[in-house]
C-alpha atoms as a PDB file:
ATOM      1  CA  UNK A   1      10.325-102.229-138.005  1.00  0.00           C
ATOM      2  CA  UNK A   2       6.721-101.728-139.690  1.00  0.00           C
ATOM      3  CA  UNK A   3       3.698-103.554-138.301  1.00  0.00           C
ATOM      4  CA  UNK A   4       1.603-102.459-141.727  1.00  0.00           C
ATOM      5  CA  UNK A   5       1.682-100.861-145.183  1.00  0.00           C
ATOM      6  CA  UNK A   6      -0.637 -99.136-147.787  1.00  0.00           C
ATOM      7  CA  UNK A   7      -0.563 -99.695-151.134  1.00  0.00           C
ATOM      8  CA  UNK A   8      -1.088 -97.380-154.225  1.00  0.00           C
ATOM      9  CA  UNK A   9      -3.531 -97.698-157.209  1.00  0.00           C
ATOM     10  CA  UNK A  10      -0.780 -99.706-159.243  1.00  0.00           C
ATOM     11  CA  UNK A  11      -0.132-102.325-155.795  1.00  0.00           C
ATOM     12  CA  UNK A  12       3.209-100.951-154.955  1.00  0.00           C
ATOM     13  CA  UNK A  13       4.112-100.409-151.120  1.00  0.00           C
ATOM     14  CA  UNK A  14       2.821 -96.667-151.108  1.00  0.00           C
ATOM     15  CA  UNK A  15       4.073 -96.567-147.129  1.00  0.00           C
ATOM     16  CA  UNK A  16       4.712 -98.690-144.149  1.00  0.00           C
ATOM     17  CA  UNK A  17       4.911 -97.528-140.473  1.00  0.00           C
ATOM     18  CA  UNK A  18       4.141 -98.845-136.882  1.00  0.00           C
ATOM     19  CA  UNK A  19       2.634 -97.226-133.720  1.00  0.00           C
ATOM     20  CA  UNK A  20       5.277 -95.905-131.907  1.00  0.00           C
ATOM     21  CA  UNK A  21       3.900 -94.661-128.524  1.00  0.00           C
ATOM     22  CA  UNK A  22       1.033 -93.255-126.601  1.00  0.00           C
ATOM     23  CA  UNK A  23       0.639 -90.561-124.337  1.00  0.00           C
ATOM     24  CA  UNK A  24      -2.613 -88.985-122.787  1.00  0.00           C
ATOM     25  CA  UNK A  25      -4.413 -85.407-121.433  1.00  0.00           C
ATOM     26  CA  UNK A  26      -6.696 -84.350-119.347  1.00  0.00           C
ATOM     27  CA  UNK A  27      -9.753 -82.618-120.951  1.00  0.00           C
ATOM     28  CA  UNK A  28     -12.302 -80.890-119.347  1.00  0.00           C
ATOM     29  CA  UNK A  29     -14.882 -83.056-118.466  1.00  0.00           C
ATOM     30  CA  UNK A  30     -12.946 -86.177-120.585  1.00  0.00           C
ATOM     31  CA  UNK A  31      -9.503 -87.282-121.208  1.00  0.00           C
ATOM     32  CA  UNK A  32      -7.690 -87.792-124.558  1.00  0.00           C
ATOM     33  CA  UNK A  33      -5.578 -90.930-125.561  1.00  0.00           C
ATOM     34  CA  UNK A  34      -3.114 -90.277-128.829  1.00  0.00           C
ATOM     35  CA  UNK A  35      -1.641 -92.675-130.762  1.00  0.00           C
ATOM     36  CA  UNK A  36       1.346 -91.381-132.800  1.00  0.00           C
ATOM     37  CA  UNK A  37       2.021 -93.593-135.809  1.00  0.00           C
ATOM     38  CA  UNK A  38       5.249 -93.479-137.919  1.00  0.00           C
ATOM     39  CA  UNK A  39       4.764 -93.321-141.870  1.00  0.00           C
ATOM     40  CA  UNK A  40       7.838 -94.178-144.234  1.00  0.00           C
ATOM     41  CA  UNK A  41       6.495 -93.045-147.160  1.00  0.00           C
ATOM     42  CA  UNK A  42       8.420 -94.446-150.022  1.00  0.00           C
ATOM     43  CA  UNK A  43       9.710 -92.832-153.297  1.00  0.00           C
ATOM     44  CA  UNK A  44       9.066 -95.147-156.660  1.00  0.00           C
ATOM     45  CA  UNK A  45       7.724 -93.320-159.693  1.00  0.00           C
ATOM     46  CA  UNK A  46       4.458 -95.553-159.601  1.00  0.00           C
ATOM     47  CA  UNK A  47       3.576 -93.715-156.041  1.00  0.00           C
ATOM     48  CA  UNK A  48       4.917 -90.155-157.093  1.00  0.00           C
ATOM     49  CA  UNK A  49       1.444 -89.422-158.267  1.00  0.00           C
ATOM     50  CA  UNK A  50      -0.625 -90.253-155.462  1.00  0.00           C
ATOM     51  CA  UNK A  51      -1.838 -88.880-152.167  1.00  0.00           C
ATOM     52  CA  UNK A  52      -2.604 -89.548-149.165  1.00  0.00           C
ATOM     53  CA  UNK A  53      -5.615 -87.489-147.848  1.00  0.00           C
ATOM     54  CA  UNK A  54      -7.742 -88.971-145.313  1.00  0.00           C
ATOM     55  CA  UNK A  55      -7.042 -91.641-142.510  1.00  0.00           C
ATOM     56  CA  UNK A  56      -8.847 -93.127-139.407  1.00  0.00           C
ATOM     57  CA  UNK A  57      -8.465 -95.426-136.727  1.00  0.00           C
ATOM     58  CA  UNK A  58     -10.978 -97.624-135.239  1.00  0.00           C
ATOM     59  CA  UNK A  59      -8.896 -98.775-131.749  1.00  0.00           C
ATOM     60  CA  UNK A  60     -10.165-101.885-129.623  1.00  0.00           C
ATOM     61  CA  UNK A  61      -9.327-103.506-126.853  1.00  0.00           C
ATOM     62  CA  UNK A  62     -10.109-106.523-125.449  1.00  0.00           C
ATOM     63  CA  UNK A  63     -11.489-107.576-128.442  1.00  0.00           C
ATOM     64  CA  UNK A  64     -13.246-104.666-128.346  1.00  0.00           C
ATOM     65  CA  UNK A  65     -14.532-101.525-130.099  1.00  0.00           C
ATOM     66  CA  UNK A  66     -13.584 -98.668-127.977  1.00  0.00           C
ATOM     67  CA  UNK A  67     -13.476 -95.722-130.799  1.00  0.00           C
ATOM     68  CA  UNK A  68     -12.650 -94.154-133.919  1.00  0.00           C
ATOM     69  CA  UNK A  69      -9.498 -91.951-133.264  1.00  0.00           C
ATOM     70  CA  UNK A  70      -8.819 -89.419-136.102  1.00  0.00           C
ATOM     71  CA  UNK A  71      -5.584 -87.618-137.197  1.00  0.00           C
ATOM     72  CA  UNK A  72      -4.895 -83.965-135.877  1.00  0.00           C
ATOM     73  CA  UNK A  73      -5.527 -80.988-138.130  1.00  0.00           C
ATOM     74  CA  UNK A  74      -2.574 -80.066-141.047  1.00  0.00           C
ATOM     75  CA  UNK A  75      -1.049 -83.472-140.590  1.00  0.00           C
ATOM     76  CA  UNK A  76      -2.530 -84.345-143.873  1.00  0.00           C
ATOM     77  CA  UNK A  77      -2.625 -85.080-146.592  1.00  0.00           C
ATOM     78  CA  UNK A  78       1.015 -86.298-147.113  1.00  0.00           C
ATOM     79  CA  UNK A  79       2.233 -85.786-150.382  1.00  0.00           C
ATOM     80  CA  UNK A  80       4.984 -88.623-151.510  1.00  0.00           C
ATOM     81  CA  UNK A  81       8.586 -86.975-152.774  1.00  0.00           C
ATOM     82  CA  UNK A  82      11.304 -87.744-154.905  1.00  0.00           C
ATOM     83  CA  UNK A  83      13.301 -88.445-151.573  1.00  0.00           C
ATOM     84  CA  UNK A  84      12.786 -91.025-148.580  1.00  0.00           C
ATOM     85  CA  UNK A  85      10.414 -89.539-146.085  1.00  0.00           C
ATOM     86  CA  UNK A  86       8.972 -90.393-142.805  1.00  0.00           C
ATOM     87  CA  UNK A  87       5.798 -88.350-141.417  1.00  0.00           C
ATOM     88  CA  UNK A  88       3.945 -88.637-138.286  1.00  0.00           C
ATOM     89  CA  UNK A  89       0.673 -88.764-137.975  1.00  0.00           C
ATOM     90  CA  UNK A  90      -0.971 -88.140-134.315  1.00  0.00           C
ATOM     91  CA  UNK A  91      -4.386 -90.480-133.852  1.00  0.00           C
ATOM     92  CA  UNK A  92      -6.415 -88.620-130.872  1.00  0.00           C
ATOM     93  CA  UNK A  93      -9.555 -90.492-129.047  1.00  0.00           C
ATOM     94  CA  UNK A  94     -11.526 -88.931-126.344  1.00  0.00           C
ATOM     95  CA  UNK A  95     -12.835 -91.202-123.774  1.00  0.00           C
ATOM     96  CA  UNK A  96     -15.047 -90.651-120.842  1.00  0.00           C
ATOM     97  CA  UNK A  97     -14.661 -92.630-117.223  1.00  0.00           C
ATOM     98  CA  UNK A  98     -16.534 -95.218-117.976  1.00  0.00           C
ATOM     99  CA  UNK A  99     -14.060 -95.787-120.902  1.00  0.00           C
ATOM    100  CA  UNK A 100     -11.346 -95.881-118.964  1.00  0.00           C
ATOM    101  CA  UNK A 101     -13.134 -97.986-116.233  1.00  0.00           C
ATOM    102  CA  UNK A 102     -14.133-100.619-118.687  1.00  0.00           C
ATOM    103  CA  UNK A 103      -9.940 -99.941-120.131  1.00  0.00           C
ATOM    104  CA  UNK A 104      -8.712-101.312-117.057  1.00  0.00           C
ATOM    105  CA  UNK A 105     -11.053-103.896-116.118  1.00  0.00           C
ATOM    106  CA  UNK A 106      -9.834-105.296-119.048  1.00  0.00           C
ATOM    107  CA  UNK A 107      -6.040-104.790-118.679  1.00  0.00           C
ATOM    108  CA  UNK A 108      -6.647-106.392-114.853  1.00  0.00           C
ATOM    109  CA  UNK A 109      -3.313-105.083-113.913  1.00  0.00           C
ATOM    110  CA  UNK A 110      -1.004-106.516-116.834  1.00  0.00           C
ATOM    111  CA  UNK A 111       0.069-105.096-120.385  1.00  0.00           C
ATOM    112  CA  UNK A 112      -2.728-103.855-122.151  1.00  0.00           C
ATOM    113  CA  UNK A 113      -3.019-104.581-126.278  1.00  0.00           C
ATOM    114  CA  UNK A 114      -4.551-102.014-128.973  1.00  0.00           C
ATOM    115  CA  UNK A 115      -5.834-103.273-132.275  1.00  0.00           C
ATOM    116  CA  UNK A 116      -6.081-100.598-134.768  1.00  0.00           C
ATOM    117  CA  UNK A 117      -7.884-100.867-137.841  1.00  0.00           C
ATOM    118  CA  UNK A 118      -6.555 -98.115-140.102  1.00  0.00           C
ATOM    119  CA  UNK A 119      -8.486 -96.638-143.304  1.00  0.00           C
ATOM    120  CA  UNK A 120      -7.153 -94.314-145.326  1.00  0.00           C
ATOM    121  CA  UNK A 121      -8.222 -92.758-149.018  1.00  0.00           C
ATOM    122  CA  UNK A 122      -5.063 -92.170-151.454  1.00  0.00           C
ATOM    123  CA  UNK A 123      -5.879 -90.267-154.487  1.00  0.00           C
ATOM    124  CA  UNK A 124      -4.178 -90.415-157.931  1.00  0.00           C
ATOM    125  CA  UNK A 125      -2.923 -87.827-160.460  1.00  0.00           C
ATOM    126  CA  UNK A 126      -5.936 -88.492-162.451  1.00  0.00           C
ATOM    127  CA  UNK A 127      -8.415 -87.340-158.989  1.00  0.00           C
ATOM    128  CA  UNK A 128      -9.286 -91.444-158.105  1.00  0.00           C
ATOM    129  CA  UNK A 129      -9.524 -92.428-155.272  1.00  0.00           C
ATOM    130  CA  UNK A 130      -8.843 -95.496-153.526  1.00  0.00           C
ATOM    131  CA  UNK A 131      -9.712 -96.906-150.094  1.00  0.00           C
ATOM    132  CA  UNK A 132      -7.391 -98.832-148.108  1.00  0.00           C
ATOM    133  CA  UNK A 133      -7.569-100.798-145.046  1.00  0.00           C
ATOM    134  CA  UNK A 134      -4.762-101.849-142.907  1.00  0.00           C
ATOM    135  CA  UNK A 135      -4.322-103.503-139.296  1.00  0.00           C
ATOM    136  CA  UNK A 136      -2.003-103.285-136.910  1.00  0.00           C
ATOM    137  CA  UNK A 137      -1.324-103.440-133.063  1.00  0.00           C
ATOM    138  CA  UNK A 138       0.283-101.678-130.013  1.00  0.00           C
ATOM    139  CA  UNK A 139       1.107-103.015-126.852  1.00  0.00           C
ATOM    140  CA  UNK A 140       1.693-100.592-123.853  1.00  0.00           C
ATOM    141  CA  UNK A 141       3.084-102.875-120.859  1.00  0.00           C
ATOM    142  CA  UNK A 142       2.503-101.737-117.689  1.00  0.00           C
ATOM    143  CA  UNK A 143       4.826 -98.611-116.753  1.00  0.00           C
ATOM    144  CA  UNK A 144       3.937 -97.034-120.374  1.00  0.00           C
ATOM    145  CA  UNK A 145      -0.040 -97.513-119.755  1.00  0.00           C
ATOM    146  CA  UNK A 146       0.382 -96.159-115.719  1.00  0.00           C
ATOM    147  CA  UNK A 147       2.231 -93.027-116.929  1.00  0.00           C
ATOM    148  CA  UNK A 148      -0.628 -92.437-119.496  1.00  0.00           C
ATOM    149  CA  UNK A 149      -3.066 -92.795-116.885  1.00  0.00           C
ATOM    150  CA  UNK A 150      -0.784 -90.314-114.879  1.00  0.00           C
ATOM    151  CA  UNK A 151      -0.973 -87.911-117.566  1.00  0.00           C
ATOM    152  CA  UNK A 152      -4.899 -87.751-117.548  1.00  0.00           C
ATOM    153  CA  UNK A 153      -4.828 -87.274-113.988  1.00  0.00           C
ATOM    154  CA  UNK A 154      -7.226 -90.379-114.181  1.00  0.00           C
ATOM    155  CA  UNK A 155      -5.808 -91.421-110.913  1.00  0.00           C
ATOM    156  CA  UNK A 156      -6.554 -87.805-108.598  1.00  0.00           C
ATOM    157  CA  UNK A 157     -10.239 -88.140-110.073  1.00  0.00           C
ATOM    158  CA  UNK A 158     -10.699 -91.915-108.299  1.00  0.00           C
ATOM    159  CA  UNK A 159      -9.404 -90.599-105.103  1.00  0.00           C
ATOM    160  CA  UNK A 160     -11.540 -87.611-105.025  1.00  0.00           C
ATOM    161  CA  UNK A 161      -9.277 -84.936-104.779  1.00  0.00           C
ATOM    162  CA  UNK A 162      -8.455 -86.389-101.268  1.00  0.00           C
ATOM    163  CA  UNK A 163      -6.401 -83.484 -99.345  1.00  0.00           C
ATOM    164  CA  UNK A 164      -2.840 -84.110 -97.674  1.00  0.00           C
ATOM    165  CA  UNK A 165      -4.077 -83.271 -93.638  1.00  0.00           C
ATOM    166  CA  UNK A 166      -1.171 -81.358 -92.224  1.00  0.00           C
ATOM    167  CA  UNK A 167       1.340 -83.511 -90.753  1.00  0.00           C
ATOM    168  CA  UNK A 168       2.072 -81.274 -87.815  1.00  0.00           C
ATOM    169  CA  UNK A 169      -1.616 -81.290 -86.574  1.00  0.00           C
ATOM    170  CA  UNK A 170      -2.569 -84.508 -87.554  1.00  0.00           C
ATOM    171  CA  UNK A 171       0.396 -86.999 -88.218  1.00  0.00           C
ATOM    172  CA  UNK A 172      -1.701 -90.189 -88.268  1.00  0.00           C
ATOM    173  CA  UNK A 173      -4.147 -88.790 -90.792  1.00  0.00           C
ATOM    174  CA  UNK A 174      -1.147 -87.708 -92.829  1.00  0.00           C
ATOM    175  CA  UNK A 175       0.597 -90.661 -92.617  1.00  0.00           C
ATOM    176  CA  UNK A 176      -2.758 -92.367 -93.708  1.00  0.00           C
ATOM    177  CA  UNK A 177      -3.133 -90.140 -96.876  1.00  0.00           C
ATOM    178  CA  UNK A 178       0.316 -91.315 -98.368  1.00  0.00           C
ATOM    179  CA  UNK A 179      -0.679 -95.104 -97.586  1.00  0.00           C
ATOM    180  CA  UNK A 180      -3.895 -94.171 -99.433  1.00  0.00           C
ATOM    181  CA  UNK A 181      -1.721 -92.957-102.499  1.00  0.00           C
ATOM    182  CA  UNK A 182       0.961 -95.880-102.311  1.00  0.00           C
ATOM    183  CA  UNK A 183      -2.619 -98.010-102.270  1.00  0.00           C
ATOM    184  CA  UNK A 184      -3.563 -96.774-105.411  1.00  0.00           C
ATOM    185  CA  UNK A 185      -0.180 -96.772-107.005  1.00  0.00           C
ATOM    186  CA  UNK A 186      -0.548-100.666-106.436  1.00  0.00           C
ATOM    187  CA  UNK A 187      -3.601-100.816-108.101  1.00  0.00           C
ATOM    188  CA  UNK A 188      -2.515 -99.178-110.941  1.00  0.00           C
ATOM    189  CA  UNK A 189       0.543-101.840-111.320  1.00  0.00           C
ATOM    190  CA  UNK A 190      -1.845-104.589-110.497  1.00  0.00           C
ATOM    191  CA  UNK A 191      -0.765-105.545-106.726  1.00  0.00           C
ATOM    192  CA  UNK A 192      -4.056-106.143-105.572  1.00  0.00           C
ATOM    193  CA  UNK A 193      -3.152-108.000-102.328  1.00  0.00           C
ATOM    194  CA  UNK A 194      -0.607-104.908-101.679  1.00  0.00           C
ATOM    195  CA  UNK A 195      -3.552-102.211-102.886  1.00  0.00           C
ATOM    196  CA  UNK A 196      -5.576-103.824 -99.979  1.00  0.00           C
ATOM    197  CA  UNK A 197      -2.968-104.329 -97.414  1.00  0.00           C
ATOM    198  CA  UNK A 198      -2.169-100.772 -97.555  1.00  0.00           C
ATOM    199  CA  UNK A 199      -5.558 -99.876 -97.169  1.00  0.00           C
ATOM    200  CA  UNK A 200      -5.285-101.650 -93.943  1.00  0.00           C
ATOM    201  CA  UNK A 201      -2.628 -99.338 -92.973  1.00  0.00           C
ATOM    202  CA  UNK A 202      -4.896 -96.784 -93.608  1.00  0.00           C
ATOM    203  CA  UNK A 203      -7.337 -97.815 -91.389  1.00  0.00           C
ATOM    204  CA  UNK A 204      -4.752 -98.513 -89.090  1.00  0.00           C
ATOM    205  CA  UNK A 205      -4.026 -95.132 -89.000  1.00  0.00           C
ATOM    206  CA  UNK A 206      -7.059 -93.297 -88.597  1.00  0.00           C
ATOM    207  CA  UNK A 207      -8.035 -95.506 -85.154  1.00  0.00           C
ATOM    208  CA  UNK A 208      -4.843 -94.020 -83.868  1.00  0.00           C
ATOM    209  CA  UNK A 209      -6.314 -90.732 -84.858  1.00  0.00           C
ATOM    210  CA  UNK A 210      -9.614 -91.489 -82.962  1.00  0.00           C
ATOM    211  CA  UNK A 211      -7.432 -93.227 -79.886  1.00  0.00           C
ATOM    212  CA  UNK A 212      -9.041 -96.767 -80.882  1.00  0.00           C
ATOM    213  CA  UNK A 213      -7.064 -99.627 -79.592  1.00  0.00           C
ATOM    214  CA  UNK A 214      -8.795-102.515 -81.281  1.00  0.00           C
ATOM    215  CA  UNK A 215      -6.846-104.464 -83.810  1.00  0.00           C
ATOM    216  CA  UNK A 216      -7.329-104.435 -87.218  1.00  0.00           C
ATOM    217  CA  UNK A 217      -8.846-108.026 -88.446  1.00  0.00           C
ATOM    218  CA  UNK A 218      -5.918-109.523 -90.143  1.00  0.00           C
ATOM    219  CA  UNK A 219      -8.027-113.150 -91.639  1.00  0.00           C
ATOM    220  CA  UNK A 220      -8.446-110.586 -94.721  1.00  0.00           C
ATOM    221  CA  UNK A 221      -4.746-111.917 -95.384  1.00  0.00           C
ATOM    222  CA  UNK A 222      -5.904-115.333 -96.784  1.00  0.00           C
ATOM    223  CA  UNK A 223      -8.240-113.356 -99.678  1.00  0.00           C
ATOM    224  CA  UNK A 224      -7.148-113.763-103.557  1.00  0.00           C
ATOM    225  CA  UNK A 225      -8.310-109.838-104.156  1.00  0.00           C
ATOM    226  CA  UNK A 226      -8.858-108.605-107.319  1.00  0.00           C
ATOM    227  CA  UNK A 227      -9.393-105.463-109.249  1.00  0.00           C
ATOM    228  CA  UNK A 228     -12.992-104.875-108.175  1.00  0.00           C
ATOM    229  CA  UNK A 229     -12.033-105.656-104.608  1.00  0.00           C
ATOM    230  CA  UNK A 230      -8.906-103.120-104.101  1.00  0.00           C
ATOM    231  CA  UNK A 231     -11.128-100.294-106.124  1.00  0.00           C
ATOM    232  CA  UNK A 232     -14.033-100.151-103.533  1.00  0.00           C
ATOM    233  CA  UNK A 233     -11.516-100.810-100.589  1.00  0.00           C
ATOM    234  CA  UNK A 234      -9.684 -97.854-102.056  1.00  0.00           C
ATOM    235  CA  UNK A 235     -12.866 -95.605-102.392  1.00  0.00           C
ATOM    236  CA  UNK A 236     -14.259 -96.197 -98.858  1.00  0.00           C
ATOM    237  CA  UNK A 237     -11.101 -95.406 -96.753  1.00  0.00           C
ATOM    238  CA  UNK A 238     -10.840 -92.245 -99.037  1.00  0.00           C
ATOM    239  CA  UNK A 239     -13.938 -91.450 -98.256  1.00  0.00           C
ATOM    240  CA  UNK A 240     -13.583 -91.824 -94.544  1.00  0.00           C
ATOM    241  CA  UNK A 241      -9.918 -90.510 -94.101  1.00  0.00           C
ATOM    242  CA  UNK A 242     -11.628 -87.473 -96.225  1.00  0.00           C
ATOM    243  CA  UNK A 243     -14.458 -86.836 -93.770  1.00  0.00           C
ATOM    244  CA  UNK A 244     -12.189 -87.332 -90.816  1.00  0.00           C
ATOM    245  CA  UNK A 245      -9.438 -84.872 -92.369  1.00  0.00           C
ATOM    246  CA  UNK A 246     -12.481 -82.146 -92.552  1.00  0.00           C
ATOM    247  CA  UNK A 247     -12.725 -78.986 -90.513  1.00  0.00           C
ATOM    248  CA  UNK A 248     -14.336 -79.917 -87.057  1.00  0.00           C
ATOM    249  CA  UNK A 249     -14.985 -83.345 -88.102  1.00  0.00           C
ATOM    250  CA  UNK A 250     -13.690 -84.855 -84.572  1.00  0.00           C
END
């Protein structure tokens, strides 16, 4: 079903289309979001003439600004046919970590929304141009937005390239380092409570390591955590279950 259309010079439908997924990469030094949009371009004689040869996309969220994500190279312009036609068209934005950051502050653990504000320039037999604007919206719900995040590796960066200690010298550090992972899975789906209760297992972990017998605190239970809360829980037990796991470090 489209979620937009363009029209030609004459105000025919020159094509429709909808954003049909997302997917994301790991750059070096920033990660890349793409939007791939589906174009039905149709066939009258009053668009047969006309081309379309330049689009953009400025994306928000939250209400937002967040970019201006532009099409791949050869994927235009898109020249309409005397037969039904559907193109794709491949919208890339680069972000940075404080991008993302701000990304999921925003999406707090739920389906996250992107507005898209298209523009695009179609161009008539005669050379005239016309601009076009056109809005439209995708909503990734939770499982599609973690797998993106997966696919920028955006989740090994905020655990610092923590090593797995080896389970045969060091089970309790081990067994700490997948708690620390399942505690950041959580965060990612937006289990805050479990994000920090895990953490606790952590912890729980590591003073087995050092031969600690005092208990673990547990009035932390009655806390409404949030976002904020599980991320710097999550970054100081890495931290510490990293300098523990070192070389000589006990």
């Amino acid at each position: 079903m489209a979620d937009f259309q363009i029209n030609s010079n004459s105000g025919r439908q020159w094509t429709s289309g909808n954003v049909k997924q997302i997917s994301g990469q790991r750059g070096l030094g920033f990660y890349r979001l793409t939007f791939v949009l589906m174009l039905n371009v149709e066939t009258s004689d009053s668009v047969l003439g006309e081309r379309l040869t330049t689009m953009a996309a400025d994306i928000f969220a939250g209400g937002r600004p967040l970019g201006r994500a532009n099409p791949i190279p050869q994927q235009l312009p898109i020249m309409p046919a005397n037969y039904a036609q559907e193109r794709q068209v491949n919208f890339e934005i680069e972000l940075d970590r404080a991008r993302l950051e701000a990304i999921e502050d925003v999406r707090n653990g739920a389906d996250l929304t992107f507005n898209l504000t298209l523009s695009s320039t179609l161009i008539d037999s005669a050379g005239q141009p016309r601009q076009t604007n056109a809005q439209t919206a995708y909503t990734a719900n939770q499982s599609t937005w973690v797998a993106a995040l997966e696919q920028m590796d955006y989740r090994k960066v905020m655990l610092l390239e923590l090593p797995v200690p080896d389970a045969h010298l060091s089970p309790e550090l081990a067994a700490a380092a997948t708690s620390l992972g399942q505690a950041q899975q959580a965060m990612a789906r937006g289990d805050y409570r479990e994000a920090v209760g895990l953490c606790r297992d952590v912890l729980e972990e590591i003073m087995r390591a050092l031969k600690d017998d005092d208990n673990i605190d547990e009035v932390t239970a009655s806390f409404e955590w949030n976002r904020i809360d599980a991320a710097s829980t999550i970054s100081i037990v890495a931290a510490l279950l990293n300098e523990l796991a070192a070389p000589g470090a006990r």
